[in-house]
N, C-alpha and C. Protein backbone atom coordinates (compact mmCIF):
# COMPACT_ATOMS: atom_id res chain seq x y z
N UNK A 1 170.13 123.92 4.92
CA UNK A 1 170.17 124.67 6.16
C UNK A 1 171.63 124.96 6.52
N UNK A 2 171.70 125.82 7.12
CA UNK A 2 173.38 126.67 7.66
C UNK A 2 173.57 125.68 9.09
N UNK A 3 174.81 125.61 9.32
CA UNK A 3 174.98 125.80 10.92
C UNK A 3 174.00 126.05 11.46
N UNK A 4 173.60 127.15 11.52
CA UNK A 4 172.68 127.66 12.49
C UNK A 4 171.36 127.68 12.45
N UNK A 5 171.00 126.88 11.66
CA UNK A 5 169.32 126.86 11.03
C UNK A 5 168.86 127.36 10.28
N UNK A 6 169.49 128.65 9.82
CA UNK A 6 169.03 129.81 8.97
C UNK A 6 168.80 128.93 7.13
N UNK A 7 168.12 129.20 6.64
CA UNK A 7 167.11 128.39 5.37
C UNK A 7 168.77 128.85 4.01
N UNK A 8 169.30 128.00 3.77
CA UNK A 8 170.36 128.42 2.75
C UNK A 8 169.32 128.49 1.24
N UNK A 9 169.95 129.82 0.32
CA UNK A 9 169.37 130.35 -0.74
C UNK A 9 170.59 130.76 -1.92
N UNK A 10 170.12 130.37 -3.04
CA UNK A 10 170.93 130.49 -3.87
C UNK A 10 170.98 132.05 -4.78
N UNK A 11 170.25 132.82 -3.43
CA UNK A 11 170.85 134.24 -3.90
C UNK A 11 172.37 134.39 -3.63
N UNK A 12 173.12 135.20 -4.38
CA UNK A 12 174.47 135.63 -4.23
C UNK A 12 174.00 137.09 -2.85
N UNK A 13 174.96 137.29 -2.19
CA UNK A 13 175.13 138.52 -1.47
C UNK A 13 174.36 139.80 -2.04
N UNK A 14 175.32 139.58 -3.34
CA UNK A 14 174.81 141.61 -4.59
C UNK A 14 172.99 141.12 -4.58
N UNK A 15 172.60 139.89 -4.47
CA UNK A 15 170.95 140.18 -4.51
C UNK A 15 170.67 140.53 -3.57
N UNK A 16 170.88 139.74 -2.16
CA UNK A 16 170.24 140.27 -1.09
C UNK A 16 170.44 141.25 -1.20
N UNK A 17 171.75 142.25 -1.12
CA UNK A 17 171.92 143.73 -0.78
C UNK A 17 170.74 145.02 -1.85
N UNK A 18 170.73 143.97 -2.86
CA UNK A 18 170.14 145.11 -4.05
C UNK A 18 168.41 144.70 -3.70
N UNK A 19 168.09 143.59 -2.92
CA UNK A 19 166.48 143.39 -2.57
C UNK A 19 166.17 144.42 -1.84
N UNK A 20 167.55 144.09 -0.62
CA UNK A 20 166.91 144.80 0.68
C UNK A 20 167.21 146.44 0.33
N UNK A 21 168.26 146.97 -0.28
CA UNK A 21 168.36 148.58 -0.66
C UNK A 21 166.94 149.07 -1.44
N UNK A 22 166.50 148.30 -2.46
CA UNK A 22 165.03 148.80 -3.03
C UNK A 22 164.42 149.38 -1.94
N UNK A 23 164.37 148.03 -1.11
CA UNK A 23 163.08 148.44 -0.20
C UNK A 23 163.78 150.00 1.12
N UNK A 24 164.57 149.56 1.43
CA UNK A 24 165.07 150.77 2.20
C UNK A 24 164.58 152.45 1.14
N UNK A 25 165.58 152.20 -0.16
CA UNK A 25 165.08 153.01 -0.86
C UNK A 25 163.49 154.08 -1.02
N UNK A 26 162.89 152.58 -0.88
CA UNK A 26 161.57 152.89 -1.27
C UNK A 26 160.82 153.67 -0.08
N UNK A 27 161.27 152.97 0.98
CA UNK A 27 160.32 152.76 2.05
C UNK A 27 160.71 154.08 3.10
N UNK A 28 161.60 154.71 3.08
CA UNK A 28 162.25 155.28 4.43
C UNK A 28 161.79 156.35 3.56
N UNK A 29 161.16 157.12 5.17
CA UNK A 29 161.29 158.73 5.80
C UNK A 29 161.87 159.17 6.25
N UNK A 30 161.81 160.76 5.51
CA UNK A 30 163.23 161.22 5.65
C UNK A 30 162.58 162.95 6.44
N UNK A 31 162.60 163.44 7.77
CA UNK A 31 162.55 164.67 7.84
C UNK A 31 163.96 165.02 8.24
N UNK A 32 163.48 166.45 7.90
CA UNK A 32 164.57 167.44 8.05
C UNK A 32 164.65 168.06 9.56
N UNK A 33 165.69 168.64 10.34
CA UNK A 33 165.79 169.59 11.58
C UNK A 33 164.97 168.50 12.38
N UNK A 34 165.23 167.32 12.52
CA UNK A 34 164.72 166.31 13.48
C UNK A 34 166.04 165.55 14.03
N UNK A 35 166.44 165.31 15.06
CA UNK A 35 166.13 166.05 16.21
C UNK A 35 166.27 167.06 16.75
N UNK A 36 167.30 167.92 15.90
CA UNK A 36 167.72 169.58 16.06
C UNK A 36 168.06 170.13 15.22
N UNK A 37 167.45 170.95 14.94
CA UNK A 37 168.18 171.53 13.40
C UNK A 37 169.36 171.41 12.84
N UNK A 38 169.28 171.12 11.54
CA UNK A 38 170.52 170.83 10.36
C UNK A 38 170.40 168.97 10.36
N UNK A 39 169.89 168.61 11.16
CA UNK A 39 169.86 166.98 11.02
C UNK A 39 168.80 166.60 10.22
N UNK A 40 169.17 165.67 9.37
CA UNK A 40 167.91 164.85 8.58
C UNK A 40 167.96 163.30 9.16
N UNK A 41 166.74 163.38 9.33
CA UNK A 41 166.68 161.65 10.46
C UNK A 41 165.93 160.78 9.55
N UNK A 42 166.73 160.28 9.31
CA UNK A 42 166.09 158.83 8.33
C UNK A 42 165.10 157.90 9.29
N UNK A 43 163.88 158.15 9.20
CA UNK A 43 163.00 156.57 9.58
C UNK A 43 162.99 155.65 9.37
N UNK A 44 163.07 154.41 9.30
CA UNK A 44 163.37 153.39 8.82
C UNK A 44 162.02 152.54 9.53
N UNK A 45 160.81 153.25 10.24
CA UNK A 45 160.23 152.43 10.32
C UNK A 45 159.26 151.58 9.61
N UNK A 46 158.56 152.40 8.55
CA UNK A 46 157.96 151.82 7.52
C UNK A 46 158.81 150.82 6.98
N UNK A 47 160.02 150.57 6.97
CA UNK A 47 160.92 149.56 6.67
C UNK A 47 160.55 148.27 6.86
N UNK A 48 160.53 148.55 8.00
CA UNK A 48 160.80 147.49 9.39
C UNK A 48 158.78 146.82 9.16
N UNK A 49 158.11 147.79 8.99
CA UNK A 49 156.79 147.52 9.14
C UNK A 49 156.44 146.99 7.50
N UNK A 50 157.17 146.97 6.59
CA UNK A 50 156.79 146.38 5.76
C UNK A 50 157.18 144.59 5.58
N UNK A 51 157.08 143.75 5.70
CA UNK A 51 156.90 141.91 5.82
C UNK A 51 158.27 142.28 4.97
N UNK A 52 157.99 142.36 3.22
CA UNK A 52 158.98 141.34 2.44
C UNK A 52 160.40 142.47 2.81
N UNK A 53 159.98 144.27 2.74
CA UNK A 53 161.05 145.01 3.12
C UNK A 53 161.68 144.15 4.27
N UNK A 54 161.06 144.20 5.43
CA UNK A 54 161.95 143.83 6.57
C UNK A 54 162.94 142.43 6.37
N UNK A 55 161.94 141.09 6.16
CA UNK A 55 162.61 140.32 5.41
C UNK A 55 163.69 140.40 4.87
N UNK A 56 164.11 141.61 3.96
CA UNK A 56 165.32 141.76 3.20
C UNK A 56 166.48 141.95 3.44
N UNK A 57 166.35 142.52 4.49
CA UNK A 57 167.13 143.68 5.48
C UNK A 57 167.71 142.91 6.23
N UNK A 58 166.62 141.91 6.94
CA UNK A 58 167.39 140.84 7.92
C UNK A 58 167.91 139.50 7.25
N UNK A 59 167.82 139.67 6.16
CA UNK A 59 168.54 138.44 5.13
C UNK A 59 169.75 138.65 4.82
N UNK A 60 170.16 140.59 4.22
CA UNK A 60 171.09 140.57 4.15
C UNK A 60 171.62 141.22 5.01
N UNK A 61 171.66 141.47 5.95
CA UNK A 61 172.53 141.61 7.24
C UNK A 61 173.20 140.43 8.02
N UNK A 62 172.05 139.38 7.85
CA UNK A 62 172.70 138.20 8.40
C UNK A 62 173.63 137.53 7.67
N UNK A 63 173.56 137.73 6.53
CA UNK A 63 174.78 137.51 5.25
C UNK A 63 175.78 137.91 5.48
N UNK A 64 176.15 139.41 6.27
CA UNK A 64 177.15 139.49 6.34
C UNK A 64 178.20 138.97 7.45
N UNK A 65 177.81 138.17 8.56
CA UNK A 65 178.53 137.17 9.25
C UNK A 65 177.66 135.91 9.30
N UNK A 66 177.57 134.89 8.34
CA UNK A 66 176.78 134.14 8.89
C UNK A 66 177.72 132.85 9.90
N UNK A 67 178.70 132.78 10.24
CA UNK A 67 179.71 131.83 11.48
C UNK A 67 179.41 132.87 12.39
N UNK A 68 178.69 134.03 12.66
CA UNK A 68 178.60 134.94 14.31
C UNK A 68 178.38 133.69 15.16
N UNK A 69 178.54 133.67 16.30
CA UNK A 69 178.34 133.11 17.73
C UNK A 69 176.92 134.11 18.46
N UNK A 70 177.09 134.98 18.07
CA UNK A 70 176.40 136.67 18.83
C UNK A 70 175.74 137.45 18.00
N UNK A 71 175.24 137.96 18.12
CA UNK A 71 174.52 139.28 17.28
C UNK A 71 174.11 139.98 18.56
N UNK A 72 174.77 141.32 17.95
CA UNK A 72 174.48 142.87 19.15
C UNK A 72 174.03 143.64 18.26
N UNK A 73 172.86 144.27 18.41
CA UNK A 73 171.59 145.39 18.19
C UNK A 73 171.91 146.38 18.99
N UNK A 74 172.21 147.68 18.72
CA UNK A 74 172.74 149.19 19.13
C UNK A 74 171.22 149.57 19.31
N UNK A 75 170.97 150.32 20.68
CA UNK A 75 169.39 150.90 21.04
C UNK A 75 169.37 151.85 20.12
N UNK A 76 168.09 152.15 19.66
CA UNK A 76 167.39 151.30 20.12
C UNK A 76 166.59 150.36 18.74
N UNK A 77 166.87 151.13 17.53
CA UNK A 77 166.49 150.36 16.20
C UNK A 77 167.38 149.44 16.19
N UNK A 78 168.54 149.02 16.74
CA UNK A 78 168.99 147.66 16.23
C UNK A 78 169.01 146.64 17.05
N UNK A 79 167.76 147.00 18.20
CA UNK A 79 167.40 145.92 18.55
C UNK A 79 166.30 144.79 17.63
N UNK A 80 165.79 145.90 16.93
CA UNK A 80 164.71 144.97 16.04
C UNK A 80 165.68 144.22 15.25
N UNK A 81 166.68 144.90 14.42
CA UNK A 81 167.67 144.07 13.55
C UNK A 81 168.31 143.34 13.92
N UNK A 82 169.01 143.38 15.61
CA UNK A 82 169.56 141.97 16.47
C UNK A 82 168.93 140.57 16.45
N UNK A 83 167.37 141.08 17.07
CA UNK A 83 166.68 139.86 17.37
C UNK A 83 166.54 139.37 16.22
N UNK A 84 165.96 139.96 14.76
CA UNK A 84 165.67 139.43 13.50
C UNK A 84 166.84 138.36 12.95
N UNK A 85 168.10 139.05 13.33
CA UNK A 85 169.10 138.41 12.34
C UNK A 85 169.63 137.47 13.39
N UNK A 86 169.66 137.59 14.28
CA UNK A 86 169.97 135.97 15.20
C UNK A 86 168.58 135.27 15.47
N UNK A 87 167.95 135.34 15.15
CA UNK A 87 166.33 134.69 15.04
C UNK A 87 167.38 133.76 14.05
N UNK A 88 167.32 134.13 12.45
CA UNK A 88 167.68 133.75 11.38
C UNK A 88 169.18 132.62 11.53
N UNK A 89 169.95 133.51 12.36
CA UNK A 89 171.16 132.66 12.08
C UNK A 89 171.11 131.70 13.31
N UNK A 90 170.37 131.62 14.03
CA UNK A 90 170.47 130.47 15.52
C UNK A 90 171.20 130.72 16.43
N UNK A 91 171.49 131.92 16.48
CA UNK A 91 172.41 132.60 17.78
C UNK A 91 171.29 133.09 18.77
N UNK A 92 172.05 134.03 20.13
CA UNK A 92 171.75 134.46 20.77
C UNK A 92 171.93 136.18 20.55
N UNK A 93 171.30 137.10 21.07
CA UNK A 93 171.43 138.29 20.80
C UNK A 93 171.90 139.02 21.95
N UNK A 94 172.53 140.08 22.02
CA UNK A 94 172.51 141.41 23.10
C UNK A 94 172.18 142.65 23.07
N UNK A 95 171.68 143.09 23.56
CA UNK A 95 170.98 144.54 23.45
C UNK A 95 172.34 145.41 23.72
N UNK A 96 172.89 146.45 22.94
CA UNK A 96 173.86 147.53 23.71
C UNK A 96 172.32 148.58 24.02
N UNK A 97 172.68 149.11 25.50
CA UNK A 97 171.64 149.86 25.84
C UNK A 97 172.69 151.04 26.18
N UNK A 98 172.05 152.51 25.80
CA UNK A 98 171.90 153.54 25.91
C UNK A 98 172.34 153.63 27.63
N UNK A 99 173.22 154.44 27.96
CA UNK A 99 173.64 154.47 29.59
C UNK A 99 172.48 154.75 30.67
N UNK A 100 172.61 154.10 31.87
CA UNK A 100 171.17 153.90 33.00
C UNK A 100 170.89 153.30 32.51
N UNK A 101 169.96 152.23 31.80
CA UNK A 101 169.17 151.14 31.24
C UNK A 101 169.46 150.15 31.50
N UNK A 102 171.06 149.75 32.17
CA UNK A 102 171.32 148.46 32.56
C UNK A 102 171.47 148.17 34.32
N UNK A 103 171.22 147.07 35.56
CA UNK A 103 171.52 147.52 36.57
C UNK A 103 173.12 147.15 36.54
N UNK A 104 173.53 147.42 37.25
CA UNK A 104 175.30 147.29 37.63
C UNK A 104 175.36 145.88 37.81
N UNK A 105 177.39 145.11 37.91
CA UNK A 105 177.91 146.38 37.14
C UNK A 105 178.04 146.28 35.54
N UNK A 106 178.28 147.06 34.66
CA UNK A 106 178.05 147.28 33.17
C UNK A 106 179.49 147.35 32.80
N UNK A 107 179.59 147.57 31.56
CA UNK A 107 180.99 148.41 30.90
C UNK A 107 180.39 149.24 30.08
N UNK A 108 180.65 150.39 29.94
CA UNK A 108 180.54 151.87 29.65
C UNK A 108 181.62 152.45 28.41
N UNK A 109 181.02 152.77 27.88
CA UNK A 109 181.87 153.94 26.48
C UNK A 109 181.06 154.94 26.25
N UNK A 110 181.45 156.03 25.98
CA UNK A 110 181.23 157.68 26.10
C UNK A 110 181.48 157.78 23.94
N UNK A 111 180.78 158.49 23.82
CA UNK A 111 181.00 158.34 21.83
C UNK A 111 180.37 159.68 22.22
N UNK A 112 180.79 160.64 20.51
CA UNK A 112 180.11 161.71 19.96
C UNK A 112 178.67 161.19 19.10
N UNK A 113 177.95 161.96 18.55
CA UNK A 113 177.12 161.87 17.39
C UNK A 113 176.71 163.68 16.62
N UNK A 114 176.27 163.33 15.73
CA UNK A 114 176.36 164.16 15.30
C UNK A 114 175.50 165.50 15.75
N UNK A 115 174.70 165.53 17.17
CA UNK A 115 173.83 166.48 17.67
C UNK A 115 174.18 166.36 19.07
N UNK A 116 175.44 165.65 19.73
CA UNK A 116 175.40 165.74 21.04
C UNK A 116 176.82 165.03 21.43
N UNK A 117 176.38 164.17 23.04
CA UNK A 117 177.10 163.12 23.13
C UNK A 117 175.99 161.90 23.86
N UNK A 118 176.88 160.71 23.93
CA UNK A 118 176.10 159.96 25.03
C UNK A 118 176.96 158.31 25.40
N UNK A 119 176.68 157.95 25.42
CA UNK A 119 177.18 156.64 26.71
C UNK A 119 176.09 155.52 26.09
N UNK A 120 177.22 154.11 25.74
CA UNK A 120 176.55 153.18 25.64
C UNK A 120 176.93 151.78 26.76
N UNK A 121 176.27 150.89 27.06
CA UNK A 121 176.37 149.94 28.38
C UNK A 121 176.54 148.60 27.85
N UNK A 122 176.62 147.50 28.22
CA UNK A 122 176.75 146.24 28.08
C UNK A 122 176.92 145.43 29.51
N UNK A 123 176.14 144.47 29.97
CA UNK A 123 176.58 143.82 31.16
C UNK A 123 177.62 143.74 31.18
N UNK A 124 178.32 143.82 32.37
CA UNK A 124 179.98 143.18 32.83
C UNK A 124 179.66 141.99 33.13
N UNK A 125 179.06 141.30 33.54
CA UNK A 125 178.79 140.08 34.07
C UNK A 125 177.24 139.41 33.60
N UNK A 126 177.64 137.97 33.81
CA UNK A 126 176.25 137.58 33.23
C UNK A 126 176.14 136.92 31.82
N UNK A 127 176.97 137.45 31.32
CA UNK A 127 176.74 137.17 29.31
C UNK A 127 178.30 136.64 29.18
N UNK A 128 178.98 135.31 29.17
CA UNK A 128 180.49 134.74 29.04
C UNK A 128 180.68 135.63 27.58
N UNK A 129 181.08 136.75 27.22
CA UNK A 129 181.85 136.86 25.97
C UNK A 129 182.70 137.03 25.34
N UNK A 130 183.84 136.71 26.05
CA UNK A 130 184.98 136.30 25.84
C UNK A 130 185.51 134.88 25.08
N UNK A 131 185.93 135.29 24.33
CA UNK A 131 186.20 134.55 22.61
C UNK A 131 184.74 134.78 21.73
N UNK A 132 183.89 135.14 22.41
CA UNK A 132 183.06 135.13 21.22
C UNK A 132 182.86 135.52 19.85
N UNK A 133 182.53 135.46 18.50
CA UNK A 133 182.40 136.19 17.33
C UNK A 133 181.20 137.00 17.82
N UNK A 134 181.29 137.69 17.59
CA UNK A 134 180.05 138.82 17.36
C UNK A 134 179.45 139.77 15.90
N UNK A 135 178.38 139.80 15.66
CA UNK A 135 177.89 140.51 14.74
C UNK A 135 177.62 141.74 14.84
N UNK A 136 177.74 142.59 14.97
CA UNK A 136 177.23 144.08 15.38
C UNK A 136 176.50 145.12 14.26
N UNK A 137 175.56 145.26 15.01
CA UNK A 137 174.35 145.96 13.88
C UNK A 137 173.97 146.88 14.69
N UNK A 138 173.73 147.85 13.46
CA UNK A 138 172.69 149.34 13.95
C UNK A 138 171.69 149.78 12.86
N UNK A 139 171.49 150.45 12.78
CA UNK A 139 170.07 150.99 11.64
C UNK A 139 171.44 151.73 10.69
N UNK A 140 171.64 153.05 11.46
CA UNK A 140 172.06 154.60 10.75
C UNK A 140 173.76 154.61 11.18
N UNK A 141 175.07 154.75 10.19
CA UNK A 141 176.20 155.05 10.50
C UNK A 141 176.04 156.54 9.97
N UNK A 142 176.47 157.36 10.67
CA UNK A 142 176.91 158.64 10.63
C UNK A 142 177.84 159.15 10.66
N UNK A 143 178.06 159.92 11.88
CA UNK A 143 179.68 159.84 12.41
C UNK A 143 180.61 158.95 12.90
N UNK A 144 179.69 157.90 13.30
CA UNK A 144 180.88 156.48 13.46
C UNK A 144 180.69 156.38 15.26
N UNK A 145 180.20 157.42 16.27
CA UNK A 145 180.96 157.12 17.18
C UNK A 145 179.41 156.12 17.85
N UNK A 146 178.60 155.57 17.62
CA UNK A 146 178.05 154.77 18.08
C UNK A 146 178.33 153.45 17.70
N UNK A 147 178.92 153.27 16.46
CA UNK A 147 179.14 152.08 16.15
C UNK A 147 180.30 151.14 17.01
N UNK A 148 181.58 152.71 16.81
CA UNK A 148 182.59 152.31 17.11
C UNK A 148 182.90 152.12 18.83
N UNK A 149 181.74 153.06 19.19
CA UNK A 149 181.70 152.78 20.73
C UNK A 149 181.52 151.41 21.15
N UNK A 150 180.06 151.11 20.64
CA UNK A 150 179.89 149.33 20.43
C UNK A 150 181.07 148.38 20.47
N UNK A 151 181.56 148.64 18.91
CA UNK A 151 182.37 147.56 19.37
C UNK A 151 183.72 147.72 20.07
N UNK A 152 184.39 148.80 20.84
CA UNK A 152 185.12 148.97 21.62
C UNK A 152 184.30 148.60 22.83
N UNK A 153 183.14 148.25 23.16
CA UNK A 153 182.42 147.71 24.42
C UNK A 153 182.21 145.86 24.25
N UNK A 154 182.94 145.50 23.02
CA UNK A 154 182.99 144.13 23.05
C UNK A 154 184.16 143.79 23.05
N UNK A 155 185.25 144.54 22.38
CA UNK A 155 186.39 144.41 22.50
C UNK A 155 187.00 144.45 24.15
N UNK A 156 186.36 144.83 24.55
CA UNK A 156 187.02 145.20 26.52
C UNK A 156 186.64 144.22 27.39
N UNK A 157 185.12 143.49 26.29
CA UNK A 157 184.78 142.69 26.85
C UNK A 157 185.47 141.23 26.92
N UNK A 158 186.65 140.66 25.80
CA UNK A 158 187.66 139.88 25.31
C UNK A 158 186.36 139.29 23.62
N UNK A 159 185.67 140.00 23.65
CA UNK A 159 185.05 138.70 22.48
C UNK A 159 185.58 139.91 20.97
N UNK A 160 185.14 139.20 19.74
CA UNK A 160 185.68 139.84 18.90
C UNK A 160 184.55 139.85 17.88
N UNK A 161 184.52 141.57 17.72
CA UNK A 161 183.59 141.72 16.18
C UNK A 161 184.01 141.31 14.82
N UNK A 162 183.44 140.37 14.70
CA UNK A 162 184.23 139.96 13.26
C UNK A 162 183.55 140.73 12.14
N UNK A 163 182.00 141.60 12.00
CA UNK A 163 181.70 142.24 11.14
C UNK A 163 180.63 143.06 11.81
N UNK A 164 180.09 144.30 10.41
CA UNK A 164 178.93 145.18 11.52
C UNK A 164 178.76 145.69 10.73
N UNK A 165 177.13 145.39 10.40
CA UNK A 165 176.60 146.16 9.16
C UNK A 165 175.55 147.46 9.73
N UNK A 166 175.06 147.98 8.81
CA UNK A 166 174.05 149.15 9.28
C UNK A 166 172.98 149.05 7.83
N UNK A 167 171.71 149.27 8.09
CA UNK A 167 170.62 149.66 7.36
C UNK A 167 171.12 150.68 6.46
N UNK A 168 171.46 151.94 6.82
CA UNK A 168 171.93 152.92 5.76
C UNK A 168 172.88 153.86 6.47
N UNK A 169 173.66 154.13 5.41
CA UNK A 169 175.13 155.00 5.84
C UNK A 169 174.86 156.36 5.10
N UNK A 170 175.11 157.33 6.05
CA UNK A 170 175.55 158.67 5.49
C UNK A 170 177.02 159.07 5.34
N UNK A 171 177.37 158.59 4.22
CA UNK A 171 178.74 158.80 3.90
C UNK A 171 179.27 160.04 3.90
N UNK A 172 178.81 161.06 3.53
CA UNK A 172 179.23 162.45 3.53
C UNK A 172 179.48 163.03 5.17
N UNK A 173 179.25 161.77 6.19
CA UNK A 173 179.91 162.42 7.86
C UNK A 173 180.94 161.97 8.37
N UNK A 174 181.26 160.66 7.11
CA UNK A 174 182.92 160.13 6.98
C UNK A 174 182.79 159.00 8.35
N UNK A 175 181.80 158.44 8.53
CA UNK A 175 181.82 157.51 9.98
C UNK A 175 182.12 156.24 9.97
N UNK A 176 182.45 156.03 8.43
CA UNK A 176 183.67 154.77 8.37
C UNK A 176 185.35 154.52 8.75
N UNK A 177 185.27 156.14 8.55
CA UNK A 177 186.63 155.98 9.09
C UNK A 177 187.16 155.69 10.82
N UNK A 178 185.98 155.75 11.41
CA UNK A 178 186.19 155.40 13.05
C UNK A 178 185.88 154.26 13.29
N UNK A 179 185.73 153.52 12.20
CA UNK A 179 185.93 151.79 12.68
C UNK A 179 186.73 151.09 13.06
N UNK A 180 186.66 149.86 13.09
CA UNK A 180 187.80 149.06 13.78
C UNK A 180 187.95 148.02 12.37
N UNK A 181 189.47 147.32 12.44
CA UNK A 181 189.15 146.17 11.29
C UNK A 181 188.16 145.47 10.77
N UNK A 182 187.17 145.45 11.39
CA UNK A 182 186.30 144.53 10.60
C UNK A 182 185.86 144.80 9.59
N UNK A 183 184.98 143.53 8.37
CA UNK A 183 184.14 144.20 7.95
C UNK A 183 183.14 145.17 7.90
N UNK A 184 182.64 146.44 7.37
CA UNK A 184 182.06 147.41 7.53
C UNK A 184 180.48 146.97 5.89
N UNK A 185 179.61 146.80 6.34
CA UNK A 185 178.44 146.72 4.94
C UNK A 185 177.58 147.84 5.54
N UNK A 186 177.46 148.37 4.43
CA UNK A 186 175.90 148.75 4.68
C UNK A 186 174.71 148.91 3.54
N UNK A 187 173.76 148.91 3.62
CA UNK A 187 172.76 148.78 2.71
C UNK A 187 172.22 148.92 1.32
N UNK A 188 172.36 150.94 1.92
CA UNK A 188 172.15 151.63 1.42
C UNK A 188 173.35 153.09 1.74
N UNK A 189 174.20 153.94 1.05
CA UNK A 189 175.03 154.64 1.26
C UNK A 189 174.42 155.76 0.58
N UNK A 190 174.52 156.87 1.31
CA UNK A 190 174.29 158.19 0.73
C UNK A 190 175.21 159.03 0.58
């Protein structure tokens, strides 16, 4: 057993990543001009709804910080991957919610994406996270500015992302490059 309870396995990392990419592989829907034309929106819920797929996903995500203190889930698919992977590692989780969704007062960041803009929240009060490690997860990196909004909403907060993986990356929108130092994983890269 880890620190944190989570079941220690004598897979290396390259397995988890190459279990859980099959299944992403396998499993995700893909339409086109969803949510506005020229966008292709990856589903990932058959993912998530498959046992050993999901399993995989939250094995190796939690791999990639397993000393977190925190795990933060980006609204609204990485709340399923928050709770899963601090289930696993014996932490506590936080929801980043989508702006309005939290009552006051919050801390606020404004990000692009690739069909708009929008505003993500985090309590100001309430949650001590200052010094904390944090894990930060989302489903989809794209253009970067949800991720990076995130963790500029933990950074303000004094705690520190030490890593932040995503389910699958669309590399061709370059949204690694708006990260911050940390480690950057993701799944599956297109």
């Amino acid at each position: 057993m880890s620190k944190h309870g989570m079941t220690e396995s004598a897979d290396t990392v390259g397995e988890r990543v190459a279990r859980a990419a099959e299944a992403v592989q396998r499993l995700t829907r893909w339409h086109d001009d969803f949510p506005t034309p020229g966008v292709r929106f990856a589903d990932l819920t058959p993912v998530f709804a498959d046992a050993d797929g999901f399993h995989a996903v939250i094995d190796c995500l939690g791999a990639c910080a397993p000393d977190a203190d925190l795990v933060a889930g980006v609204d609204a698919r990485g709340f399923l991957l928050g709770a899963g992977v601090a289930a696993a590692l014996g932490t506590g989780v936080v929801a980043v919610r989508k702006a309005g969704k939290l009552p006051p007062p919050v801390l606020s960041r404004e990000y692009t994406l690739e069909y708009g803009s929008a505003a993500l929240e985090i309590p100001a009060d309430g949650i001590d996270l200052k010094g904390r490690k944090v894990l930060l997860l989302d489903d989809v990196l794209a253009t970067g500015g949800t991720l990076a909004a995130a963790a500029g909403l933990f950074a303000a907060a004094g705690a520190e992302v030490t890593a932040a993986a995503v389910v699958l990356e669309l590399g061709f929108l370059d949204g690694r490059k708006h990260q911050g130092d940390y480690p950057l994983t993701s799944i599956v890269r297109l």
